[in-house]
C-alpha atoms as a PDB file:
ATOM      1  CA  UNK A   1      36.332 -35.928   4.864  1.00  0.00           C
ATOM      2  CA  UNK A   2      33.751 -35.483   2.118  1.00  0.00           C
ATOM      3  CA  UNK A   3      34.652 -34.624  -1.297  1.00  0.00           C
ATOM      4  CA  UNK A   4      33.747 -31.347  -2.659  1.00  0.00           C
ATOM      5  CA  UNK A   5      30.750 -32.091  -5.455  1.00  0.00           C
ATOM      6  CA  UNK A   6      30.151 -28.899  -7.987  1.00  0.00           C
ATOM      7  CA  UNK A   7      26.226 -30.740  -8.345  1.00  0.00           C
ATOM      8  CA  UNK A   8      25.294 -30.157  -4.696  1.00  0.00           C
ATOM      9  CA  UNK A   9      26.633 -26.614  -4.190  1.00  0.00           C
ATOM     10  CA  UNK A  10      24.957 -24.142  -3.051  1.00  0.00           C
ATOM     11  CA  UNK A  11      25.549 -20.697  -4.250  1.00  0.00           C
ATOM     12  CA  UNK A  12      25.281 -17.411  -1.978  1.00  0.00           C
ATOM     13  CA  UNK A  13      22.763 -16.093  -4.242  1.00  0.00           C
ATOM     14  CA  UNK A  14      20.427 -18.739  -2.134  1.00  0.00           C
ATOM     15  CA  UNK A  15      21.057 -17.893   0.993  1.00  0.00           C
ATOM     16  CA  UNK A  16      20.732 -14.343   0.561  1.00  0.00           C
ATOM     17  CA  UNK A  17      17.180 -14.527  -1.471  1.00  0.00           C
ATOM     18  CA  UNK A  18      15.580 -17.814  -0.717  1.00  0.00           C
ATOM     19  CA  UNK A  19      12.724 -18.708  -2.796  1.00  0.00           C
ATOM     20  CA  UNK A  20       9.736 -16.939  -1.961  1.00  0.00           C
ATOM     21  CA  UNK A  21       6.157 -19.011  -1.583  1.00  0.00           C
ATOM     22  CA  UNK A  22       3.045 -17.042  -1.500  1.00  0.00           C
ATOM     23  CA  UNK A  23       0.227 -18.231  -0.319  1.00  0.00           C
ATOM     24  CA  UNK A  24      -3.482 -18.589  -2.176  1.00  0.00           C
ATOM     25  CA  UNK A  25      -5.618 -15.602  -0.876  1.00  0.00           C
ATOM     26  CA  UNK A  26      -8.402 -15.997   1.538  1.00  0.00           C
ATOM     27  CA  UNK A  27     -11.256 -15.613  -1.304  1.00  0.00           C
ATOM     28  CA  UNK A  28     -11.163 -16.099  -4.590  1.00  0.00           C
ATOM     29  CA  UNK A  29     -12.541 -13.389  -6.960  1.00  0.00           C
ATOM     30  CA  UNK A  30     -15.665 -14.255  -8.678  1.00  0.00           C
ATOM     31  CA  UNK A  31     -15.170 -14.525 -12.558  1.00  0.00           C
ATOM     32  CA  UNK A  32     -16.150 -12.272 -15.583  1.00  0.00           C
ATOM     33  CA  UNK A  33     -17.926 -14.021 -18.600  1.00  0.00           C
ATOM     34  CA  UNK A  34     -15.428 -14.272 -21.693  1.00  0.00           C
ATOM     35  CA  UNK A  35     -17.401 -12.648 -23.768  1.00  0.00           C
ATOM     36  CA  UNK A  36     -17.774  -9.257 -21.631  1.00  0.00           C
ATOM     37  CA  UNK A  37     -14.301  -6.813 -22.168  1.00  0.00           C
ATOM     38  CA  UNK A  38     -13.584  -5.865 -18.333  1.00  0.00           C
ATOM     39  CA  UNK A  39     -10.957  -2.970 -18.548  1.00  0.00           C
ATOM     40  CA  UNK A  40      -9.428  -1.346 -14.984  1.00  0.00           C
ATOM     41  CA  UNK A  41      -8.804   1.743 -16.711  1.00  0.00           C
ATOM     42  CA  UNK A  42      -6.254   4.079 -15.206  1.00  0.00           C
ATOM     43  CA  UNK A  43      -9.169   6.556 -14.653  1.00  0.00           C
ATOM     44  CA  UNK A  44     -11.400   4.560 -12.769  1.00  0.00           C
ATOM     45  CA  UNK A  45      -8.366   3.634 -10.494  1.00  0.00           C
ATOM     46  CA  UNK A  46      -7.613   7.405 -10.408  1.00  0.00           C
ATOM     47  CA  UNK A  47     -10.924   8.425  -8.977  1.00  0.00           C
ATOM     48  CA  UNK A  48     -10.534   5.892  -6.180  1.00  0.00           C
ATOM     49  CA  UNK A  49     -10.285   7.357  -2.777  1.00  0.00           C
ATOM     50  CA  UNK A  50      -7.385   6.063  -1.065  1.00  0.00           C
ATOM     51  CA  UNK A  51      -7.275   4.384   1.745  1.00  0.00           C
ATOM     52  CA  UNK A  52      -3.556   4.540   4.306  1.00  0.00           C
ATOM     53  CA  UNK A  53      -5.492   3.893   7.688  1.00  0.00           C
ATOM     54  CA  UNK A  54      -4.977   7.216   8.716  1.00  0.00           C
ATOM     55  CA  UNK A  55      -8.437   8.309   7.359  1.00  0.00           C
ATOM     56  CA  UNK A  56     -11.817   7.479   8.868  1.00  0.00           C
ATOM     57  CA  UNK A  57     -12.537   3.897   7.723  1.00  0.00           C
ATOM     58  CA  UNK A  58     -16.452   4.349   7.501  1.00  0.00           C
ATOM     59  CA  UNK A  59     -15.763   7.577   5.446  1.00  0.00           C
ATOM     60  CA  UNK A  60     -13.541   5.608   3.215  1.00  0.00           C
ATOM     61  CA  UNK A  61     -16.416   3.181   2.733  1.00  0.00           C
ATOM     62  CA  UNK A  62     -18.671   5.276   1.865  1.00  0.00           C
ATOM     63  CA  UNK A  63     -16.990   7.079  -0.531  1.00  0.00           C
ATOM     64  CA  UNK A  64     -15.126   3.972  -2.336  1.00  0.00           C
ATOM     65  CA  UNK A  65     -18.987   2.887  -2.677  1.00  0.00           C
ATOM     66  CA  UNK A  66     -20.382   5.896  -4.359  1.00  0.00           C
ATOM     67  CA  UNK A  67     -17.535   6.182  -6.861  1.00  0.00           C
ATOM     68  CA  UNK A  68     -17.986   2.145  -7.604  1.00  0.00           C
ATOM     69  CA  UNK A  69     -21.611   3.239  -8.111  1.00  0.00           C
ATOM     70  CA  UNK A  70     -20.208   6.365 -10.365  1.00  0.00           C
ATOM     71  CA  UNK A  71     -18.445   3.419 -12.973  1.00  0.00           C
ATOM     72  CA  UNK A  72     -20.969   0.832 -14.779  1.00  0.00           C
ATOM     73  CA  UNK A  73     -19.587  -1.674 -16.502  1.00  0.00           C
ATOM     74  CA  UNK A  74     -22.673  -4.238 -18.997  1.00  0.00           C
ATOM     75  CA  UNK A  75     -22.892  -7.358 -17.415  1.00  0.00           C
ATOM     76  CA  UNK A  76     -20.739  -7.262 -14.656  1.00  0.00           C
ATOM     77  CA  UNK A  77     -22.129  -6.991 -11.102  1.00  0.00           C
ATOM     78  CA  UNK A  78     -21.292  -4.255  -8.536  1.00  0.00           C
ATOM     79  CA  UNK A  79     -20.018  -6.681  -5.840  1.00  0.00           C
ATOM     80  CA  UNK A  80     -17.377  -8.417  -8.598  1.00  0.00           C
ATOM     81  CA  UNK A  81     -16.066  -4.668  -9.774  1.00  0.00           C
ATOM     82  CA  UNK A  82     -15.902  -3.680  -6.056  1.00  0.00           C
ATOM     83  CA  UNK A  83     -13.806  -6.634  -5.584  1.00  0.00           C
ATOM     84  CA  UNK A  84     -11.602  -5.936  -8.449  1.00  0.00           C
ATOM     85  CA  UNK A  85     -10.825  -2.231  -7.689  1.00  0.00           C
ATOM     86  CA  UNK A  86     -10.424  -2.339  -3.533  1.00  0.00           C
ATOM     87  CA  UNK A  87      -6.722  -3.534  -4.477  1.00  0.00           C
ATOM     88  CA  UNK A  88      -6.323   0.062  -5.889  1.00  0.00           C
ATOM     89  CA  UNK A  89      -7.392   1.639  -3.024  1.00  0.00           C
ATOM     90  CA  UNK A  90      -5.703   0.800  -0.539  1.00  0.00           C
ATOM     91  CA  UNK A  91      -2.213   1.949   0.232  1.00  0.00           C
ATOM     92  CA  UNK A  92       0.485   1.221   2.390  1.00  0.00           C
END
């Protein structure tokens, strides 16, 4: 019979909440020049329509675009502020 070893125990804490691993995300967001301030204020994020897949996914589109039009931001292109905000959009 094996001794009992406090080093190798394992406590329930572990088997109730392994450790989680998250994996890297298809694409990679494109990066903002250090010298440019890039804010997500809480009003842009408030204008956002919101997306739960019960509304008309075109219709979504087109209005996520023309509030992303709505918000410029000096030296920061459309397609890398589009990018940033979509993850405020959508909802579960």
């Amino acid at each position: 019979m094996k001794e009992w070893n406090p080093i190798h125990r394992v406590l329930l804490r572990d088997h109730l909440y392994p450790p989680q691993v998250s994996l890297r995300s298809c694409h990679d967001l494109p990066p903002i020049p250090c010298d440019v301030k890039f804010e997500l204020l809480s009003d842009y994020v408030d204008i956002l329509p919101k997306f739960t897949n019960i509304e008309d996914l075109y219709l979504f589109v087109r209005e996520f675009e023309e509030v992303c039009l709505l918000i410029h931001m000096p030296r920061v292109s459309n397609d890398v502020m589009r990018m940033r905000f979509i993850l405020f959009a959508l909802k579960r």
